[in-house]
N, C-alpha and C. Protein backbone atom coordinates (compact mmCIF):
# COMPACT_ATOMS: atom_id res chain seq x y z
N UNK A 1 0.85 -1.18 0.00
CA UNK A 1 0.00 0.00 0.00
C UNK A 1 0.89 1.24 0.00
N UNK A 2 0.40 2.48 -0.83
CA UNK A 2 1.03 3.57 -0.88
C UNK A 2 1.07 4.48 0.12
N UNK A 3 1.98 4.99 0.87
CA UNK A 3 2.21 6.02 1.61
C UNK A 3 2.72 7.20 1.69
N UNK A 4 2.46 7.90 -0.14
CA UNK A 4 2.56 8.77 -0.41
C UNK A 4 1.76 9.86 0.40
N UNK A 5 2.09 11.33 0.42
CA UNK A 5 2.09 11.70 1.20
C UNK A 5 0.61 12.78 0.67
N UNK A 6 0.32 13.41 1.27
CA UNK A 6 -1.19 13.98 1.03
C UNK A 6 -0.79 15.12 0.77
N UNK A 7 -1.29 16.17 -0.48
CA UNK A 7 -0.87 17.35 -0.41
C UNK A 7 -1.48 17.91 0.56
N UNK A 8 -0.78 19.71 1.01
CA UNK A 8 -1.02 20.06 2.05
C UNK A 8 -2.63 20.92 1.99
N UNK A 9 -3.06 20.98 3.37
CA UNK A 9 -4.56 21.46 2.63
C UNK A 9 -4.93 22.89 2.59
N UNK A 10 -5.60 23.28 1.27
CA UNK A 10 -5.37 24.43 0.89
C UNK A 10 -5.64 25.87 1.86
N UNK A 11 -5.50 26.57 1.88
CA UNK A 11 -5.53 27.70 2.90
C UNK A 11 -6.54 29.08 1.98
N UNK A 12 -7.77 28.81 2.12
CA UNK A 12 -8.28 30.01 1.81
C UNK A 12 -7.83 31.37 1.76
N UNK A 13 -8.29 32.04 0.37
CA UNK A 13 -7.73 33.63 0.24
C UNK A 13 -8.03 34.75 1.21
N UNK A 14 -7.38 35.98 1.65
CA UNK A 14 -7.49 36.57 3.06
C UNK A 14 -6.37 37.78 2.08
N UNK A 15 -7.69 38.33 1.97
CA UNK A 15 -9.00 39.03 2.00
C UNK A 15 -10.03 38.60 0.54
N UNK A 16 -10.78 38.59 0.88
CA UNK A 16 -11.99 38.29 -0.21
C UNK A 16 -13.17 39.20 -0.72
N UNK A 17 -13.29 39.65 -2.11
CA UNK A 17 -13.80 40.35 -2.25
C UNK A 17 -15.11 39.68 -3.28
N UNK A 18 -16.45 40.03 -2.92
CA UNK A 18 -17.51 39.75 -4.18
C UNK A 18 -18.12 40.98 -4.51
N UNK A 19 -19.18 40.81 -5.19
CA UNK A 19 -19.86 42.16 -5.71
C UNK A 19 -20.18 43.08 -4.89
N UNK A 20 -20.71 43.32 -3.60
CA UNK A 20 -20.68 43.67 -2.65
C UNK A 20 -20.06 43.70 -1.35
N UNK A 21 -19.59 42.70 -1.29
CA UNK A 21 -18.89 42.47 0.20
C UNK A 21 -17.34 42.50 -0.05
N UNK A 22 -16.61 42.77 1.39
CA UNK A 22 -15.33 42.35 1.27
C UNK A 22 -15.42 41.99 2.82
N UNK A 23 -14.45 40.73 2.88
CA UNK A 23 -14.42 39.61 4.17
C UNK A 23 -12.78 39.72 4.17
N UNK A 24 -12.40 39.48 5.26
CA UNK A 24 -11.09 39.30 5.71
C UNK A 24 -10.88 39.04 6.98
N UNK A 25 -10.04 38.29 7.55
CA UNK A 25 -9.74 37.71 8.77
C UNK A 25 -10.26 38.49 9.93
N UNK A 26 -10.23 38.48 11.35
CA UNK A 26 -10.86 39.13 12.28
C UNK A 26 -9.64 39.56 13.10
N UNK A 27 -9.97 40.49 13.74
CA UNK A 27 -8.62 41.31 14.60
C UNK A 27 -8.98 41.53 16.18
N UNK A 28 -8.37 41.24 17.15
CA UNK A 28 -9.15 41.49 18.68
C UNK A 28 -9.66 42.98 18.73
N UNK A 29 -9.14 43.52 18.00
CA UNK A 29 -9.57 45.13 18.13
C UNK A 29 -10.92 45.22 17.06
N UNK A 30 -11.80 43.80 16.54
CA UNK A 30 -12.54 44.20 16.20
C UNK A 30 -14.23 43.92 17.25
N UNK A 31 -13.44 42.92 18.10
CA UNK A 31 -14.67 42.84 19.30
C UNK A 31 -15.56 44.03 19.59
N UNK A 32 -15.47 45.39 19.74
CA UNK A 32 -16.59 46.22 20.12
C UNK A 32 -17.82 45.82 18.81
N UNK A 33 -17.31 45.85 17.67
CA UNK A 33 -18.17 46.29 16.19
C UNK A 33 -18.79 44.72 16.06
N UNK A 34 -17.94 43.58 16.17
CA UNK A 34 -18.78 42.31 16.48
C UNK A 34 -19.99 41.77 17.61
N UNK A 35 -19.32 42.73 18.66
CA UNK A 35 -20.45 42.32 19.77
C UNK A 35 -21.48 43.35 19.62
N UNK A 36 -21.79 44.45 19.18
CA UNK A 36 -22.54 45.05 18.63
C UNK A 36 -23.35 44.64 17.47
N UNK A 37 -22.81 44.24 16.42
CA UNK A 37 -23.89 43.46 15.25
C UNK A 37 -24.40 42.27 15.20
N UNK A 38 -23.31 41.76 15.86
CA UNK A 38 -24.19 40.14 16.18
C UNK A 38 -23.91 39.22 16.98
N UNK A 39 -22.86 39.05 17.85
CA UNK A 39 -22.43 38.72 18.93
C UNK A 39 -23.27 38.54 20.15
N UNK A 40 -23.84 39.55 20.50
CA UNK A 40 -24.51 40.01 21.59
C UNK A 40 -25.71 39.66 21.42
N UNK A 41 -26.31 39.51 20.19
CA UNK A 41 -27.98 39.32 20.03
C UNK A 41 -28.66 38.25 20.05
N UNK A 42 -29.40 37.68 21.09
CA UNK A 42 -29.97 36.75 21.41
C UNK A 42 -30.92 36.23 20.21
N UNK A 43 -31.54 36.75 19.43
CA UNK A 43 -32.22 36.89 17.86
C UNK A 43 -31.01 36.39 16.40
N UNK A 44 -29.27 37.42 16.18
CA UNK A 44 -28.91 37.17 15.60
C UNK A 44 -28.08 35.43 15.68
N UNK A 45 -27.76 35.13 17.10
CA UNK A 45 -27.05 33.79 17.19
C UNK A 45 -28.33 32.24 17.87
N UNK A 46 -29.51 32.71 17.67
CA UNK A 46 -30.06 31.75 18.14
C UNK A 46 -30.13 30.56 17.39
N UNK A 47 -29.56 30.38 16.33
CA UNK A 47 -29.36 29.11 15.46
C UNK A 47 -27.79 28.91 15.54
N UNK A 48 -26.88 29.30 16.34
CA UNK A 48 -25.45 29.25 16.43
C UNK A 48 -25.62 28.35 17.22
N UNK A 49 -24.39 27.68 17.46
CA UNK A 49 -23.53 26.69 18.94
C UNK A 49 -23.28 27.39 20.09
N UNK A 50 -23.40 28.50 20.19
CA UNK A 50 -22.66 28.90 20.81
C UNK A 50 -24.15 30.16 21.59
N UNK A 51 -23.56 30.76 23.03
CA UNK A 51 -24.48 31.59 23.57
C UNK A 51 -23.98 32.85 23.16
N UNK A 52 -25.27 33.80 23.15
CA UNK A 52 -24.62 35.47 22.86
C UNK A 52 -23.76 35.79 23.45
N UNK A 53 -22.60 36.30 23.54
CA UNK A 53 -21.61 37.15 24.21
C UNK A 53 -22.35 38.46 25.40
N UNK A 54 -21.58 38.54 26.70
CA UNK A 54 -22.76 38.90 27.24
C UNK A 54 -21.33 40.65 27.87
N UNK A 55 -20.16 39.98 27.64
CA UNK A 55 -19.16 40.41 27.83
C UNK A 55 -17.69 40.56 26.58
N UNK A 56 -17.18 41.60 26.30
CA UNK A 56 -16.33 42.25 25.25
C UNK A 56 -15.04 41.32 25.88
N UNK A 57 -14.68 40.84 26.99
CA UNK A 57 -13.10 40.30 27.26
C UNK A 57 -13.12 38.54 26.50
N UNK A 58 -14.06 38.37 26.64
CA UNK A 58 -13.85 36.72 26.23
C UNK A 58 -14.08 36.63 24.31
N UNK A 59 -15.16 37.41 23.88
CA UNK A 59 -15.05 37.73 22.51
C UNK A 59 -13.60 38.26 22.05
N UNK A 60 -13.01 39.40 22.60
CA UNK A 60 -11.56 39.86 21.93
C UNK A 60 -10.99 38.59 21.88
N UNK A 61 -10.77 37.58 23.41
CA UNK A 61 -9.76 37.01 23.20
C UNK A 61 -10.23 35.59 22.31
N UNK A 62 -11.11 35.71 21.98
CA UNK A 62 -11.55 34.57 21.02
C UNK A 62 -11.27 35.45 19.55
N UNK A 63 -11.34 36.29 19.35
CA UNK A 63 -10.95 36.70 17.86
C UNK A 63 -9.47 36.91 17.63
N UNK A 64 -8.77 37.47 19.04
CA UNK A 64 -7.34 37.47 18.75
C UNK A 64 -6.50 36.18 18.30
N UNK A 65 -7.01 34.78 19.54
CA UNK A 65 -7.03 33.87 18.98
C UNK A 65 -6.99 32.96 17.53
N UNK A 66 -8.21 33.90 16.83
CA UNK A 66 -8.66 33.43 15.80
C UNK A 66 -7.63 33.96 14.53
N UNK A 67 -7.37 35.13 14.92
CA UNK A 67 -6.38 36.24 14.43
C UNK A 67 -4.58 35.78 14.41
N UNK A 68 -4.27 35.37 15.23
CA UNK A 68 -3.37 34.12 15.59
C UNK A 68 -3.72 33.11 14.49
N UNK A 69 -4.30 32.15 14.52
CA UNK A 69 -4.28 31.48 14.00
C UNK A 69 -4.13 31.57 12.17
N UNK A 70 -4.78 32.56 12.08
CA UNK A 70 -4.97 32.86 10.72
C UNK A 70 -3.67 32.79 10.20
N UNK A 71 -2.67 34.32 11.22
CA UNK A 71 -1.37 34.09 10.51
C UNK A 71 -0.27 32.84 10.73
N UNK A 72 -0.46 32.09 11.79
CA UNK A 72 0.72 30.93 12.05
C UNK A 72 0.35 29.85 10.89
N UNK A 73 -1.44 29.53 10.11
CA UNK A 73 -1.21 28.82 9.77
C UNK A 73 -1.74 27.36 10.46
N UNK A 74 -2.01 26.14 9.73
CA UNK A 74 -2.04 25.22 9.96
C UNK A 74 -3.02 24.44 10.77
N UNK A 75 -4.13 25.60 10.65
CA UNK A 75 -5.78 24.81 11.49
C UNK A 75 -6.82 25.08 10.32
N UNK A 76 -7.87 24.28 11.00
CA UNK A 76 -8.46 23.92 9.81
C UNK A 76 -9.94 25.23 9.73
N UNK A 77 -10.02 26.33 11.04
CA UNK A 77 -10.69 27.15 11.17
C UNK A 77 -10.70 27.90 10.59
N UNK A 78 -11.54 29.17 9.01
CA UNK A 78 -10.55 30.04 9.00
C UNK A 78 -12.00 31.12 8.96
N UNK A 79 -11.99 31.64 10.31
CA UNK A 79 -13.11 32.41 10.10
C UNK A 79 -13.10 34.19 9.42
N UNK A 80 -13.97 34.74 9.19
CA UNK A 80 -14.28 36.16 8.41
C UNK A 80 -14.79 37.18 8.51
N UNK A 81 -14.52 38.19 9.04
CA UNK A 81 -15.96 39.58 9.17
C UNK A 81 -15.87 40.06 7.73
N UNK A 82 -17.57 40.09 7.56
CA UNK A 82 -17.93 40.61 6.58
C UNK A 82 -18.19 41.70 6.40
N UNK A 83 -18.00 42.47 5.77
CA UNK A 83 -18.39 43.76 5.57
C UNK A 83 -18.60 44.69 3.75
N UNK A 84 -19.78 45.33 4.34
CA UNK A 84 -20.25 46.27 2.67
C UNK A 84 -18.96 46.86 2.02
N UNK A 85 -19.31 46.32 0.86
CA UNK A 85 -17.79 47.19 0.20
C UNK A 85 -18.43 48.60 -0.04
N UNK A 86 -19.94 49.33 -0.29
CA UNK A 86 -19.94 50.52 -0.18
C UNK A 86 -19.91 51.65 0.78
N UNK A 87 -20.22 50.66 1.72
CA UNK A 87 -19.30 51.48 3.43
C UNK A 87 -18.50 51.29 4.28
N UNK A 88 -18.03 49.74 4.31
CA UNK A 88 -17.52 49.27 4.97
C UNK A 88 -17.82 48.98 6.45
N UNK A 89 -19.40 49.53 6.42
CA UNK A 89 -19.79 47.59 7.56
C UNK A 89 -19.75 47.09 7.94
N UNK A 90 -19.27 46.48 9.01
CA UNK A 90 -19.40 45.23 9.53
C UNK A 90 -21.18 44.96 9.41
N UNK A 91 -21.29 43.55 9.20
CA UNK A 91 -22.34 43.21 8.69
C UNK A 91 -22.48 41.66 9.39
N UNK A 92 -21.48 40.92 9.53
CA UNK A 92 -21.59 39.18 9.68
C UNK A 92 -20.30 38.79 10.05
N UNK A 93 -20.01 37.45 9.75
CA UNK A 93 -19.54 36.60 9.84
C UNK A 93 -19.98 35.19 9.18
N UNK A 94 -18.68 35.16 8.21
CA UNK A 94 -19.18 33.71 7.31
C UNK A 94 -17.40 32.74 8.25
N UNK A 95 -17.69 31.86 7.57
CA UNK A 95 -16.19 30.59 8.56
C UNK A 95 -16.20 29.16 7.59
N UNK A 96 -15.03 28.82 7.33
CA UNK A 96 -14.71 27.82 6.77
C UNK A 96 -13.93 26.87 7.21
N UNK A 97 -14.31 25.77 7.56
CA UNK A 97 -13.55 24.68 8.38
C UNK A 97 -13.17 23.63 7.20
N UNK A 98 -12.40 23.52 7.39
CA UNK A 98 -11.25 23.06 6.12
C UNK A 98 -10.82 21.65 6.70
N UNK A 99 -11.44 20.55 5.91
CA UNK A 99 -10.93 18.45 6.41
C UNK A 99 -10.87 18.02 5.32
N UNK A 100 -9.73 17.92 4.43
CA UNK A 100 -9.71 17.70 3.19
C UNK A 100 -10.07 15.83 3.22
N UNK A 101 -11.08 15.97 2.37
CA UNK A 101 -11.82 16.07 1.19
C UNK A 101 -12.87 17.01 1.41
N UNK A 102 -13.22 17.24 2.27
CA UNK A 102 -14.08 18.59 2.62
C UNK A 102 -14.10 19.86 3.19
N UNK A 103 -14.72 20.82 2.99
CA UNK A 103 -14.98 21.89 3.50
C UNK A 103 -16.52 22.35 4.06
N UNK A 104 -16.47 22.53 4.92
CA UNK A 104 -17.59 22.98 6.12
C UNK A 104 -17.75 24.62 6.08
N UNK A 105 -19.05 24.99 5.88
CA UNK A 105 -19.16 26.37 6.44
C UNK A 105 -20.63 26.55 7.27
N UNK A 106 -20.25 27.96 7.88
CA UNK A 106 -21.04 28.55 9.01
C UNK A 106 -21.70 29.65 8.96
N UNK A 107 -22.62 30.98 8.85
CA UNK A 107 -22.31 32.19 8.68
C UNK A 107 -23.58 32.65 10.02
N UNK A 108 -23.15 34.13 9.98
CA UNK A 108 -24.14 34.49 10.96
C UNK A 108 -24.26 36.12 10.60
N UNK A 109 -25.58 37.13 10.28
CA UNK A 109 -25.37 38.30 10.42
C UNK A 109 -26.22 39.04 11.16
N UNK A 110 -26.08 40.39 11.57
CA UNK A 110 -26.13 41.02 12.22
C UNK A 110 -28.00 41.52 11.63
N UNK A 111 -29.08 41.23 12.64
CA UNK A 111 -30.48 41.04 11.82
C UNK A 111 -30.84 42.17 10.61
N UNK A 112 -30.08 43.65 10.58
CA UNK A 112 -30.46 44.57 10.08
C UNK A 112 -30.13 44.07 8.44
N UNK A 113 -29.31 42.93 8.59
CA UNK A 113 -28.56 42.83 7.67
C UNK A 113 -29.35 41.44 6.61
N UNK A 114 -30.27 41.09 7.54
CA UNK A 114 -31.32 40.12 7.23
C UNK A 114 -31.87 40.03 6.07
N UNK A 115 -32.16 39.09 5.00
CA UNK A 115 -32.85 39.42 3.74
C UNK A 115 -32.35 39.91 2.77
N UNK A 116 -30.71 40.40 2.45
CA UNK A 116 -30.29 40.91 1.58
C UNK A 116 -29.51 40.55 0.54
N UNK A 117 -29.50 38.98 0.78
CA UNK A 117 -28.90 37.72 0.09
C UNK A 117 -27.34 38.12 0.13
N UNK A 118 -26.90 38.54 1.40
CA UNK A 118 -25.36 38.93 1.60
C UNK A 118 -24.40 37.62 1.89
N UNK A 119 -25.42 36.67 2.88
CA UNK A 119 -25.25 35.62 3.40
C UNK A 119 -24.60 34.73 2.22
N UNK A 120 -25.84 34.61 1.24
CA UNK A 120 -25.35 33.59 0.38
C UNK A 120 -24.10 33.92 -1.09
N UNK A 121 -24.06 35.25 -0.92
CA UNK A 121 -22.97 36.03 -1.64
C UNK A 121 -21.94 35.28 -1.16
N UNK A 122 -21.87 35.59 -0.36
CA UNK A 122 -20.54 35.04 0.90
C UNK A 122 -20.08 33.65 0.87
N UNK A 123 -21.22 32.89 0.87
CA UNK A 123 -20.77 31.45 0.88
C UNK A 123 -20.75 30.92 -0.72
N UNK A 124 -21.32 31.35 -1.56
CA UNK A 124 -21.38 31.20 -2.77
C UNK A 124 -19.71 31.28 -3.17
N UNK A 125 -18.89 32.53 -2.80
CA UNK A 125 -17.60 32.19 -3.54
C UNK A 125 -16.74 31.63 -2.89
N UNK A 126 -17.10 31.40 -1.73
CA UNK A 126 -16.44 30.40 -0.64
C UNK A 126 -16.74 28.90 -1.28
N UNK A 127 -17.75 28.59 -1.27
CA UNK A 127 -17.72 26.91 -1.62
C UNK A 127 -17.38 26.97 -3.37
N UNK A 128 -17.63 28.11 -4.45
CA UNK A 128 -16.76 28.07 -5.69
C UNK A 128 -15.10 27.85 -5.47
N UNK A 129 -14.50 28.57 -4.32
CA UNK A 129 -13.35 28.85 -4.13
C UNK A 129 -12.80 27.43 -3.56
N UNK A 130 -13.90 26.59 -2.57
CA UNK A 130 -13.42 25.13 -2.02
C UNK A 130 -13.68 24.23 -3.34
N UNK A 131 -14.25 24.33 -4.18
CA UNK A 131 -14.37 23.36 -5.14
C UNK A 131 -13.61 23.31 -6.35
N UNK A 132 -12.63 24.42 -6.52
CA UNK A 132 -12.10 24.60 -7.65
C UNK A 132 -10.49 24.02 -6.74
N UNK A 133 -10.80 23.66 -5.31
CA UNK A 133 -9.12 23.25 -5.05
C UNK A 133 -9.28 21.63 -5.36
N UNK A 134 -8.26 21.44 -5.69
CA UNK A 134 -7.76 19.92 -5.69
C UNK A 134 -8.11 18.71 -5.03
N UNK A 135 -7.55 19.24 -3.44
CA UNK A 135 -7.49 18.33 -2.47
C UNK A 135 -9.38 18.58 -2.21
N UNK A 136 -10.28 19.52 -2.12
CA UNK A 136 -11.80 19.33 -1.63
C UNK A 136 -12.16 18.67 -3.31
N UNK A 137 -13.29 17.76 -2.30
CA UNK A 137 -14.10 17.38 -2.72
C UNK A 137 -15.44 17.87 -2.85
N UNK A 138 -15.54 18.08 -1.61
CA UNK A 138 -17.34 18.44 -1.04
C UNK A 138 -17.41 20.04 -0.27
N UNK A 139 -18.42 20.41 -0.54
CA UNK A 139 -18.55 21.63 0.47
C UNK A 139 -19.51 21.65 1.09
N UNK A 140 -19.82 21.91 2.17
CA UNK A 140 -21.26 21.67 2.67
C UNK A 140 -21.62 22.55 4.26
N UNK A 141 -23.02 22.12 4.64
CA UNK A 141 -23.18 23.37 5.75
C UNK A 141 -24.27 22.20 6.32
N UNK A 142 -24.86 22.86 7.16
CA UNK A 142 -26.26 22.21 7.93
C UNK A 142 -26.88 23.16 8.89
N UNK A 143 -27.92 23.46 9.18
CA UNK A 143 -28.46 23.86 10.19
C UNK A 143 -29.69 23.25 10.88
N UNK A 144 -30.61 23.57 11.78
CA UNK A 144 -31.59 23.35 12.37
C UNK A 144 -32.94 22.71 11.37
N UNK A 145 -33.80 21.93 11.24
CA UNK A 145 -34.53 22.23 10.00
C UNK A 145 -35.50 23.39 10.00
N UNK A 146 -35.92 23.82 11.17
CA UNK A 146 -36.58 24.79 11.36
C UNK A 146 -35.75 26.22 11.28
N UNK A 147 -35.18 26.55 10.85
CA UNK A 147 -33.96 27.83 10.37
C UNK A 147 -34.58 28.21 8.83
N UNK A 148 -35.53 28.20 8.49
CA UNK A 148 -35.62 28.67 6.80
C UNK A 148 -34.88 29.07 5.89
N UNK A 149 -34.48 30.49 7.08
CA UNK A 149 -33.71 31.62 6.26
C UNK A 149 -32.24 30.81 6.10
N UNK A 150 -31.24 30.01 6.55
CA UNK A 150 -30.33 29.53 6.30
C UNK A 150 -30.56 28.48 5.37
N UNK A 151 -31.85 27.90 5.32
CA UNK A 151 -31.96 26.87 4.33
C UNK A 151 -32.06 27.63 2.95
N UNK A 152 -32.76 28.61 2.71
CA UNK A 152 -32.63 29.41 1.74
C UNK A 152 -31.19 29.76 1.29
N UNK A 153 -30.48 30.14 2.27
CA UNK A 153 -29.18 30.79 1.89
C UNK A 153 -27.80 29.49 1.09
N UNK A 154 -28.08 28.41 1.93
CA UNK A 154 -27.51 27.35 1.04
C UNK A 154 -28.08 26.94 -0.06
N UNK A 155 -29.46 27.14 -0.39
CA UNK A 155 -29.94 26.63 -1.70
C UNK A 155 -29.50 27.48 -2.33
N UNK A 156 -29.48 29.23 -2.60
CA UNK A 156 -29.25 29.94 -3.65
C UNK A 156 -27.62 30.06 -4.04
N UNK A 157 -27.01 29.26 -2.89
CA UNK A 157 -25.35 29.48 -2.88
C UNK A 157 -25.32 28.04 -3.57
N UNK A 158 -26.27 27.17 -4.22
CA UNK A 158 -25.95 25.95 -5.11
C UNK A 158 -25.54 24.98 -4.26
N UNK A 159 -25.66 24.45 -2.87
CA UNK A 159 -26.03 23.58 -2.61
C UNK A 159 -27.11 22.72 -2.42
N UNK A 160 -27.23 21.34 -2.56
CA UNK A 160 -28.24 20.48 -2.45
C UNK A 160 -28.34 19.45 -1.54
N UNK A 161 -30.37 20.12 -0.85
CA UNK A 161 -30.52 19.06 0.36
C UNK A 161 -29.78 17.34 0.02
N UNK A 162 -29.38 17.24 1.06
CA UNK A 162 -28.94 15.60 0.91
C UNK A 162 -29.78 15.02 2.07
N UNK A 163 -30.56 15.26 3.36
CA UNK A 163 -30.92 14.91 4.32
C UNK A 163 -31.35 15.17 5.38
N UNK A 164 -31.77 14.75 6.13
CA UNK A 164 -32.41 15.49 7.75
C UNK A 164 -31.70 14.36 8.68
N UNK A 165 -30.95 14.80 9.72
CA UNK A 165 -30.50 13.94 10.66
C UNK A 165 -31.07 14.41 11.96
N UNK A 166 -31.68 13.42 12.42
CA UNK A 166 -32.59 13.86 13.58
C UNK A 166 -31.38 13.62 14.58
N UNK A 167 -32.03 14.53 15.55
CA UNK A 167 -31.18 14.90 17.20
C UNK A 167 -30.09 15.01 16.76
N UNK A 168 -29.46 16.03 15.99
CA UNK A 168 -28.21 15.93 15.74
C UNK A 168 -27.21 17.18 16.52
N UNK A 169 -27.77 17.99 16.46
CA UNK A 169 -27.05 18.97 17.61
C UNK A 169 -28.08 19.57 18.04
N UNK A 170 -27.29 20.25 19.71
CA UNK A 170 -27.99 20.92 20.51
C UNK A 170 -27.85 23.01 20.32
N UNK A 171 -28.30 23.18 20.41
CA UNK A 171 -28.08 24.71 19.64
C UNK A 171 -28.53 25.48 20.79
N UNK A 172 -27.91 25.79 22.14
CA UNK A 172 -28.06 26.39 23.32
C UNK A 172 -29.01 27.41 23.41
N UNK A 173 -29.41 27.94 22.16
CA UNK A 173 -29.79 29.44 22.68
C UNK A 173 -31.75 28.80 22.25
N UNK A 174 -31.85 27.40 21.98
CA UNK A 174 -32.86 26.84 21.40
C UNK A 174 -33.41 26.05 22.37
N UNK A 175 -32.68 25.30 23.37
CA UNK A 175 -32.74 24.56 24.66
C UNK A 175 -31.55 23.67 24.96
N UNK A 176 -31.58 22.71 26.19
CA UNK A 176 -30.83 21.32 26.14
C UNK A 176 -30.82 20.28 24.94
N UNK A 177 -32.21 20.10 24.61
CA UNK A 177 -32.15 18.77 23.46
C UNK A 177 -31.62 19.09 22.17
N UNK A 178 -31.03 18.32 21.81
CA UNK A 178 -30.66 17.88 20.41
C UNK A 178 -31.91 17.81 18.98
N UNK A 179 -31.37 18.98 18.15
CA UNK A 179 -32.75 19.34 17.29
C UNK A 179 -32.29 18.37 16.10
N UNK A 180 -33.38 18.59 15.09
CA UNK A 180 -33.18 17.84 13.84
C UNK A 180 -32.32 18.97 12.97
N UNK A 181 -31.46 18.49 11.93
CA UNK A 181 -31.19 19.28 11.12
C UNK A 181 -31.12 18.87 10.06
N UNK A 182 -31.16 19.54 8.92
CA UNK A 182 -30.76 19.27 7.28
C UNK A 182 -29.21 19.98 7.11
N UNK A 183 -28.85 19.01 6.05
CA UNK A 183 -27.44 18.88 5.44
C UNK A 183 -27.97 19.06 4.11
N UNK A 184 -26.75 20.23 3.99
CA UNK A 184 -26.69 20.60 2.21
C UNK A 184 -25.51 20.56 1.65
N UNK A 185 -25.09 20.09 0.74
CA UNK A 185 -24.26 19.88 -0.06
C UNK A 185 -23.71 20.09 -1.63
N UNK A 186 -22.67 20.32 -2.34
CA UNK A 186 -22.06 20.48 -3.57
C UNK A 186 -20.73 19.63 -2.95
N UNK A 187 -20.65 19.31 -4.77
CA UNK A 187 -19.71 17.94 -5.00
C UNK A 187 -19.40 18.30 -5.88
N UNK A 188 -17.97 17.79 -6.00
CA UNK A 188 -17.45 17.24 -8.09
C UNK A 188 -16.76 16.45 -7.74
């Protein structure tokens, strides 16, 4: 058997620009403008993993973190603030978790920002950008099945339902139990 070696896995572009938006890595000095648009809002993260931020010290040091990581390299996290390229915005957060043969994404925005198909802008050249690499295969996302608006946002970004996996995660800001969710997907 061969034990050739795996190429290395690709590292998403930083900074990213689409017709509207420009995304680029996150900075601890951007915690005030994150916990303000969507961090903090019990409405914008209630389909997240995670609870609203209730406090600015544990968000910085989770973005500095994140900020770190970006430049050393070599994790498979690579998250994004989004923002309007005609004002420059902060607006969201889209994230790409990188396991070659696949790529995973996440996004979340700030509610004002709701309805403006920014979301799926975002992930649209993100999973073009995971599918045109080598080493991915698949790109894909999932949420709650009861989340619409995210189910929308992966369909118009050209992924396709593959399934509903019942009790599959617990989504804190939703209760203790484990909800159902749908998985969407693109392949080549």
């Amino acid at each position: 058997m061969s034990t050739a070696a795996l190429p290395p896995s690709p590292r998403p572009p930083a900074p990213f620009h689409t017709a509207r938006l420009f995304a680029r890595p996150p900075r601890e000095d951007d915690a005030p403008a994150v916990f303000a648009t969507y961090a903090s809002d019990p409405e914008a993260t209630r389909y997240l993993a995670w609870k609203p931020y209730t406090d600015l010290a544990p968000l910085a040091a989770f973005l500095r973190e994140r900020a770190r990581k970006w430049e050393t390299g070599g994790d498979i996290h690579y998250p994004y603030l989004l923002h309007r390229r005609d004002t420059g915005e902060l607006i969201g957060s889209i994230g790409i978790f990188i396991e070659p043969p696949k790529a995973m994404f996440g996004y979340v925005l700030g509610r004002p920002h709701w309805g403006n198909g920014y979301a799926a802008e975002a992930l649209t050249f993100l999973v073009d950008w995971a599918l045109a690499q080598p080493q991915l295969r698949r790109a894909w996302a999932y949420c709650a099945a009861e989340n619409t608006a995210s189910i929308r946002v992966m369909e118009k970004a050209g992924l396709q339902r593959e399934g509903l996996l019942r009790r599959w995660q617990v989504f804190p800001n939703l209760g203790r139990e484990p909800r159902d969710c749908v998985f969407y997907a693109k392949v080549k």
